[in-house]
Structures are given as structure tokens and as C-alpha cells.
PDB file of N, CA and C in Angstrom:
ATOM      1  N   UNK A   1      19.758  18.594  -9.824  1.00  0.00           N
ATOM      2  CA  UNK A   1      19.493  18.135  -8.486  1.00  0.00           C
ATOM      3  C   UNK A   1      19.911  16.671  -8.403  1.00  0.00           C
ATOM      4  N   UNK A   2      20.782  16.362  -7.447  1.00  0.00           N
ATOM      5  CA  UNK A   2      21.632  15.216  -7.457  1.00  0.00           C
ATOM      6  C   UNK A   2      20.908  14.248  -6.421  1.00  0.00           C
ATOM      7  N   UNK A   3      20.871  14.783  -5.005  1.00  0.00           N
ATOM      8  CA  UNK A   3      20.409  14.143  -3.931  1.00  0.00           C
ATOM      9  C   UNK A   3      19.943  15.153  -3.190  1.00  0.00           C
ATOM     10  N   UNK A   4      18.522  14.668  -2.119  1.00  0.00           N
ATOM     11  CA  UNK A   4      17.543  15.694  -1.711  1.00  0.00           C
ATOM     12  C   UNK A   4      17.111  14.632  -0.245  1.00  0.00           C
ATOM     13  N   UNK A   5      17.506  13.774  -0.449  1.00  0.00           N
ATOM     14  CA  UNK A   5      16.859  12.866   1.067  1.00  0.00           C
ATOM     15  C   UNK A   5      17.901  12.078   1.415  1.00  0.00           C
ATOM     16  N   UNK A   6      17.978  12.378   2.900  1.00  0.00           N
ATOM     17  CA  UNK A   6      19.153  12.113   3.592  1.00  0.00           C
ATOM     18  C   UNK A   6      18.242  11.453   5.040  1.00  0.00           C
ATOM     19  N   UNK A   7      19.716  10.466   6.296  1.00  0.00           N
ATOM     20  CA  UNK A   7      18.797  10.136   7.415  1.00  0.00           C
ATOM     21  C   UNK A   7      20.417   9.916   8.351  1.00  0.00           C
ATOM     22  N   UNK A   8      20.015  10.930   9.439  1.00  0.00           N
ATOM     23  CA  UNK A   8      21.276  10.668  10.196  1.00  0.00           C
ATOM     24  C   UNK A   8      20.175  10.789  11.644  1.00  0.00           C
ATOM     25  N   UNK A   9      20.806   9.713  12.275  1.00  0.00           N
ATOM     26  CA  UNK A   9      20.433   9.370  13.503  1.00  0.00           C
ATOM     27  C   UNK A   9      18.840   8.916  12.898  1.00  0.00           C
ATOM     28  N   UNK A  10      17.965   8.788  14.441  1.00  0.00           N
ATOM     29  CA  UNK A  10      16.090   9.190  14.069  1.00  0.00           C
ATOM     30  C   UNK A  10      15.227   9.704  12.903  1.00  0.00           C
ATOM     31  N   UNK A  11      16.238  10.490  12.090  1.00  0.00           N
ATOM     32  CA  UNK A  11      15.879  11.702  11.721  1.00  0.00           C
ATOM     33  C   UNK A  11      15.379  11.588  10.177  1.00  0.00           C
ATOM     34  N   UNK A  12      14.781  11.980   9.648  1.00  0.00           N
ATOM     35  CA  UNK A  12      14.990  12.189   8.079  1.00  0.00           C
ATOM     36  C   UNK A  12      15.363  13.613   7.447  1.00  0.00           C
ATOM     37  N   UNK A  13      16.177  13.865   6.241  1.00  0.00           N
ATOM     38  CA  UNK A  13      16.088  15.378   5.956  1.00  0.00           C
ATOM     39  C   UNK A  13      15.720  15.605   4.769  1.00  0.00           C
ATOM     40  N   UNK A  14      14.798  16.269   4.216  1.00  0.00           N
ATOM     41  CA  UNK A  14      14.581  16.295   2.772  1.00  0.00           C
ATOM     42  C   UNK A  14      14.543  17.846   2.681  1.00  0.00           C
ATOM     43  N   UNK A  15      15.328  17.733   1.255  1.00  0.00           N
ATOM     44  CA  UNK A  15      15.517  19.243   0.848  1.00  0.00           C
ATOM     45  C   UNK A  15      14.733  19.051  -0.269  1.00  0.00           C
ATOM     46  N   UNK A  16      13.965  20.781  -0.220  1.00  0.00           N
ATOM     47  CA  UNK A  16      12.550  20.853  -0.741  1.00  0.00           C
ATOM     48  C   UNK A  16      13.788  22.431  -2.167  1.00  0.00           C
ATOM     49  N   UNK A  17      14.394  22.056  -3.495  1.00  0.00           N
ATOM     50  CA  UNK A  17      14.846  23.122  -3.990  1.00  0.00           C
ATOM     51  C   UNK A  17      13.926  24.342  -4.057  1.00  0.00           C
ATOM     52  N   UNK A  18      14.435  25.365  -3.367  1.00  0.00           N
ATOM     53  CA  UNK A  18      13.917  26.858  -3.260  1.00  0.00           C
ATOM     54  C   UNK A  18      13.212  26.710  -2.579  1.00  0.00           C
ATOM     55  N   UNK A  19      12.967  26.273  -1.604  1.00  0.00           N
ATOM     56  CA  UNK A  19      12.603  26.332  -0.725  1.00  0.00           C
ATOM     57  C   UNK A  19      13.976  26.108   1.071  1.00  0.00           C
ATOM     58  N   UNK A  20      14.197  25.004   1.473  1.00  0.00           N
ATOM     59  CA  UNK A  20      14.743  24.917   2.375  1.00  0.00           C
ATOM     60  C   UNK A  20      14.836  23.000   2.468  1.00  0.00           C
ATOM     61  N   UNK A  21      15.417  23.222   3.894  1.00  0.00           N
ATOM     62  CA  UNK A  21      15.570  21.517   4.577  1.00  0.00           C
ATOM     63  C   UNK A  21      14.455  21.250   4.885  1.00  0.00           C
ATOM     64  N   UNK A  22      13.361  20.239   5.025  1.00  0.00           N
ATOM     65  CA  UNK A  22      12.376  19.576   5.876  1.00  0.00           C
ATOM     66  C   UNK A  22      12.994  18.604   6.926  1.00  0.00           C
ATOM     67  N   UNK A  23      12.390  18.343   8.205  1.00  0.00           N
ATOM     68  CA  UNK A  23      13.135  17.217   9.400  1.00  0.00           C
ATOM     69  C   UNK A  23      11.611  16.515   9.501  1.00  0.00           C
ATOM     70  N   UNK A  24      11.970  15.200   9.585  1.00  0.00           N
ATOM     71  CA  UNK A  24      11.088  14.476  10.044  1.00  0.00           C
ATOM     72  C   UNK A  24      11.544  13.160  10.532  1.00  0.00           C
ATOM     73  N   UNK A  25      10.983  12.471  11.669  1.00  0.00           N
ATOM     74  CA  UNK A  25      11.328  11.517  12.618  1.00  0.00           C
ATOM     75  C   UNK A  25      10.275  10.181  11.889  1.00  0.00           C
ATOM     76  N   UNK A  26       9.130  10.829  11.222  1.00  0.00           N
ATOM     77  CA  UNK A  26       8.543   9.588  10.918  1.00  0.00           C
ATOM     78  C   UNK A  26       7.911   9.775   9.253  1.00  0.00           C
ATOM     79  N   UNK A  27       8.332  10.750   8.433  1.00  0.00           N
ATOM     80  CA  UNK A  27       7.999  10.893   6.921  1.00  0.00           C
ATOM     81  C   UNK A  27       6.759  11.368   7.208  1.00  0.00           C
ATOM     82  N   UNK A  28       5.929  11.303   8.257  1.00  0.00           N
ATOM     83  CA  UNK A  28       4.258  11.783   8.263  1.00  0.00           C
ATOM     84  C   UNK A  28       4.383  13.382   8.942  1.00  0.00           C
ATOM     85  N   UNK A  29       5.080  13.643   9.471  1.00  0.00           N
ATOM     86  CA  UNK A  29       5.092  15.049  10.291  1.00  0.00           C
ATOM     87  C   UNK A  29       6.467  15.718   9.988  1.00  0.00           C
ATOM     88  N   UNK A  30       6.067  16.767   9.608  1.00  0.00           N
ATOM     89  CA  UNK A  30       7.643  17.401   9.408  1.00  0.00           C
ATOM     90  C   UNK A  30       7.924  18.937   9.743  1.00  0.00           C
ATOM     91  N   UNK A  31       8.952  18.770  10.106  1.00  0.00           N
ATOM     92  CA  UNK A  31       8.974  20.547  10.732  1.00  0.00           C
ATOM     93  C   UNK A  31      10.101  20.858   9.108  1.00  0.00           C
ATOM     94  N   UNK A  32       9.984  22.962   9.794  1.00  0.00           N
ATOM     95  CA  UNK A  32      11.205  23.019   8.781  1.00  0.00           C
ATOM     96  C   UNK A  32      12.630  23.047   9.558  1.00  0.00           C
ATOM     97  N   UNK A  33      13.358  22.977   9.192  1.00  0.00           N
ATOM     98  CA  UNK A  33      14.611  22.619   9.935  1.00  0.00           C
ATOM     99  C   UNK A  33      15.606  23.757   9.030  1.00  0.00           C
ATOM    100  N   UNK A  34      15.438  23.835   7.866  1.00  0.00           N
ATOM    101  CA  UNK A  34      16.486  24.807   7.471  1.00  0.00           C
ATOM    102  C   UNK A  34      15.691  25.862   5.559  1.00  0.00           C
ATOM    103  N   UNK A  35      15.435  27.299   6.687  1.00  0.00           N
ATOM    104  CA  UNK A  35      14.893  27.875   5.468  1.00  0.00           C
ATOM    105  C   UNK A  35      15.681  28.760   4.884  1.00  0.00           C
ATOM    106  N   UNK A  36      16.236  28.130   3.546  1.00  0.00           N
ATOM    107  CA  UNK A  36      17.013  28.162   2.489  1.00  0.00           C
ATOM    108  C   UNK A  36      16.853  28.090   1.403  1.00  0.00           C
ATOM    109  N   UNK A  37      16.434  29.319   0.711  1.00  0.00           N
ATOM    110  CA  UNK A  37      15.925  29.054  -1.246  1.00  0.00           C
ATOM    111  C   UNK A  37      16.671  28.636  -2.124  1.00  0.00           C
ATOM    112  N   UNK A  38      18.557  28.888  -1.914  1.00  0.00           N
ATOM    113  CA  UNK A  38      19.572  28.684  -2.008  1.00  0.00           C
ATOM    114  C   UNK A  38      20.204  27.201  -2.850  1.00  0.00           C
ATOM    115  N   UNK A  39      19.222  26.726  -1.444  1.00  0.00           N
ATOM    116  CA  UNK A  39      20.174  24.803  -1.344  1.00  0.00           C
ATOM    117  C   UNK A  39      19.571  24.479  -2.386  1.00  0.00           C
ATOM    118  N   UNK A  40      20.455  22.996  -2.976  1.00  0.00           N
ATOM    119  CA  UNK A  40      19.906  22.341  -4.331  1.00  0.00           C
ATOM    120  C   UNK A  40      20.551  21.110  -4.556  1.00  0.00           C
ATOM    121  N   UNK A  41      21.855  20.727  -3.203  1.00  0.00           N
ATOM    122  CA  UNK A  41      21.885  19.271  -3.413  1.00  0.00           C
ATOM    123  C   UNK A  41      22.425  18.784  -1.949  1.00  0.00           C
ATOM    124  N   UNK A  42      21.891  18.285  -1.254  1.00  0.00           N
ATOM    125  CA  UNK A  42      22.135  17.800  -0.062  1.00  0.00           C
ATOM    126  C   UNK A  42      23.067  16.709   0.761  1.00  0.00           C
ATOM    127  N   UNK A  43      23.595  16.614   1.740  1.00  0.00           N
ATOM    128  CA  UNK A  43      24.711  15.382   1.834  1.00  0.00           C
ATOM    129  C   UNK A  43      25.089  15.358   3.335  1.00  0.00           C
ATOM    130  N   UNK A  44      25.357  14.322   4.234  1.00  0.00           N
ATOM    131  CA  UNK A  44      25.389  14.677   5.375  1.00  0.00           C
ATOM    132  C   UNK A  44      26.214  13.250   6.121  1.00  0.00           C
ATOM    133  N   UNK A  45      27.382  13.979   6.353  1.00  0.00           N
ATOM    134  CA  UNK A  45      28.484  13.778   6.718  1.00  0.00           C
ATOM    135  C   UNK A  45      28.665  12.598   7.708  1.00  0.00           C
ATOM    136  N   UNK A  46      29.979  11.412   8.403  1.00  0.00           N
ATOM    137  CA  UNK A  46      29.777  10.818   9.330  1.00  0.00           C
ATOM    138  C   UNK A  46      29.986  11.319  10.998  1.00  0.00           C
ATOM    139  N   UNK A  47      29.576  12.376  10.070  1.00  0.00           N
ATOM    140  CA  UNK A  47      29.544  13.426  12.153  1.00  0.00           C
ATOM    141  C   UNK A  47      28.546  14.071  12.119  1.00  0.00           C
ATOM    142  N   UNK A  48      27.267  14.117  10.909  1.00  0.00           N
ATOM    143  CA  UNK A  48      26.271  14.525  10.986  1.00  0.00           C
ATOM    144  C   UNK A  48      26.173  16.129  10.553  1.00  0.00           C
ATOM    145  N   UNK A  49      27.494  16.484   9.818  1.00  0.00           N
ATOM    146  CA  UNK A  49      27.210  17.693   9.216  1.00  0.00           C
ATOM    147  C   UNK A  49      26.446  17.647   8.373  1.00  0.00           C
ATOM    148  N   UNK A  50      25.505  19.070   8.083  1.00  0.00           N
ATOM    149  CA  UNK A  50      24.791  19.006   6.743  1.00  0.00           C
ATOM    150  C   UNK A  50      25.798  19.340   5.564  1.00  0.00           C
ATOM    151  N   UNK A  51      25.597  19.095   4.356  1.00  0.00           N
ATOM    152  CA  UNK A  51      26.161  19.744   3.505  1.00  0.00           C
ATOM    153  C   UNK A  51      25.695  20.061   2.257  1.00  0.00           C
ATOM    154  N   UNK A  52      25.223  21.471   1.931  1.00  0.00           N
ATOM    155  CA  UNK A  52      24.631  21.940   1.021  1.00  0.00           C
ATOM    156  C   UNK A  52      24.820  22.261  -0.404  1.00  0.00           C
ATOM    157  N   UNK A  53      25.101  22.284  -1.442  1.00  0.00           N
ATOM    158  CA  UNK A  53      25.283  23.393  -2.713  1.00  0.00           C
ATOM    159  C   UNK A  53      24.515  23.950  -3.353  1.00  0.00           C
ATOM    160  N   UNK A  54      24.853  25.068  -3.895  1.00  0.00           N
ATOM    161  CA  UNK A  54      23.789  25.878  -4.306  1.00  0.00           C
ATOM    162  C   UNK A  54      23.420  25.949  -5.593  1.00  0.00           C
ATOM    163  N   UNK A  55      22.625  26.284  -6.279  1.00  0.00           N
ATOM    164  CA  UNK A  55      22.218  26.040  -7.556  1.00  0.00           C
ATOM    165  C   UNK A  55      23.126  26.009  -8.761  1.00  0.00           C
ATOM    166  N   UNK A  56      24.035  27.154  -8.584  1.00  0.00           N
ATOM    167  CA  UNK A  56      25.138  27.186  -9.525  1.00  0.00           C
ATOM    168  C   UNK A  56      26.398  26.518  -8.799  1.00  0.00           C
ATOM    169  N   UNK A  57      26.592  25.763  -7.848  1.00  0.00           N
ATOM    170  CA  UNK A  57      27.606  24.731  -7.871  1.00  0.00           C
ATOM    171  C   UNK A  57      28.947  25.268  -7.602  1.00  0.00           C
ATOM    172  N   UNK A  58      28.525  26.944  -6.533  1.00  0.00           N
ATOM    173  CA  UNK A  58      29.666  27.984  -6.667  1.00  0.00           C
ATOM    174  C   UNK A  58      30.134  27.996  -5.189  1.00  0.00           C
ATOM    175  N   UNK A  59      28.999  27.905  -3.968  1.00  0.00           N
ATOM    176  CA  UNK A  59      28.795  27.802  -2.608  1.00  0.00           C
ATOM    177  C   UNK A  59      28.458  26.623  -2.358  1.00  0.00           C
ATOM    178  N   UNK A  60      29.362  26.097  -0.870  1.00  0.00           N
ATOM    179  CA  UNK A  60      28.729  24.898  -0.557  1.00  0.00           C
ATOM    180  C   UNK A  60      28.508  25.884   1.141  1.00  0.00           C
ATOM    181  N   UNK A  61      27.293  25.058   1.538  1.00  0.00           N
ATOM    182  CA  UNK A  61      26.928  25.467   2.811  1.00  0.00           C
ATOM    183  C   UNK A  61      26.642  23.913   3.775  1.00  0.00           C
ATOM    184  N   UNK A  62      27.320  24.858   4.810  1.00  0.00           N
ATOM    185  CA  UNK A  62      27.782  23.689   6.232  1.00  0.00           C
ATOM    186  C   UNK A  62      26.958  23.712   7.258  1.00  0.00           C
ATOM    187  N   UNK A  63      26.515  23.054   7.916  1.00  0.00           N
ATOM    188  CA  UNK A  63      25.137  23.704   9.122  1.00  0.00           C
ATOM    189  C   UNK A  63      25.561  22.098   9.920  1.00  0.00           C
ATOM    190  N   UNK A  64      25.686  22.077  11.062  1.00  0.00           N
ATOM    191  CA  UNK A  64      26.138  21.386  12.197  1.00  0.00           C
ATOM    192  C   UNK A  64      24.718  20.475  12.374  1.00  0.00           C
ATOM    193  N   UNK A  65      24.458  19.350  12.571  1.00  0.00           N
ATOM    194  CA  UNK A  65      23.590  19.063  13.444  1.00  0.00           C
ATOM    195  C   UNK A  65      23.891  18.142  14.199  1.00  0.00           C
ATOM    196  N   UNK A  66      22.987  18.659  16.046  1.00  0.00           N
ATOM    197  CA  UNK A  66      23.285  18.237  16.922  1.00  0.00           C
ATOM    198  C   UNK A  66      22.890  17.287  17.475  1.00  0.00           C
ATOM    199  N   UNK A  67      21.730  16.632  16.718  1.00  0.00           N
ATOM    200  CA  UNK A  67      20.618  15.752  17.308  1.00  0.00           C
ATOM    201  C   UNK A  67      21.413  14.279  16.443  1.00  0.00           C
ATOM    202  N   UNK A  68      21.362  13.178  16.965  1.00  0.00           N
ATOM    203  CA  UNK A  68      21.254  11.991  16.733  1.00  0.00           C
ATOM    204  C   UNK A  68      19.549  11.343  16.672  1.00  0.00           C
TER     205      UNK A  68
END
């Protein structure tokens, strides 16, 4: 596990491995934003793509986000 906390726009994203993405605006409240057992290293782009890989380093996964 390389990197797991990310912040584009407001936002924070922490990826929870085997589990999914967490979103939070203030680190105290957090929704889930992306449920994914999958993900295992996180990264997010200067257009605000997510970008995922998966445990074995075989799949990378792409997920758009729209919010600033």
C-alpha cells in the first residue's frame, strides 16, 4: 500500500484497503463514496480523476469525479 489519502477540490478521499473510498469535506464526517474491496493504492489526477490499483498491481481502475 503506497498511498491511501488524497484531496481534490473541498474534499478529502481516503481509501480504506478491502474495503472501498471514504469522502469527507471535514476528516470528522464521512460518507462512502466508492465501495470497492478491490482498491489498494489511490491517486487523483489534475482533472480530478480517481485512480485506483488493485492488490496485485494487474487492474488499474478510473472513476470520474465531478465535484470540486
Amino acid at each position: 500500500m503506497d498511498n491511501i489519502f488524497n484531496k481534490w477540490g473541498n474534499f478529502y478521499y481516503i481509501l480504506l484497503p478491502g474495503f472501498g473510498i471514504l469522502k469527507s469535506f471535514d476528516l470528522k464526517n464521512f460518507d462512502v463514496y466508492w465501495n470497492n474491496y478491490n482498491l489498494n493504492n489511490l491517486f487523483i489526477d489534475h482533472n480530478g480523476i480517481l485512480i485506483a490499483k488493485d492488490w496485485n498491481m494487474n487492474r488499474v481502475y478510473y472513476r470520474k469525479n465531478s465535484e470540486k
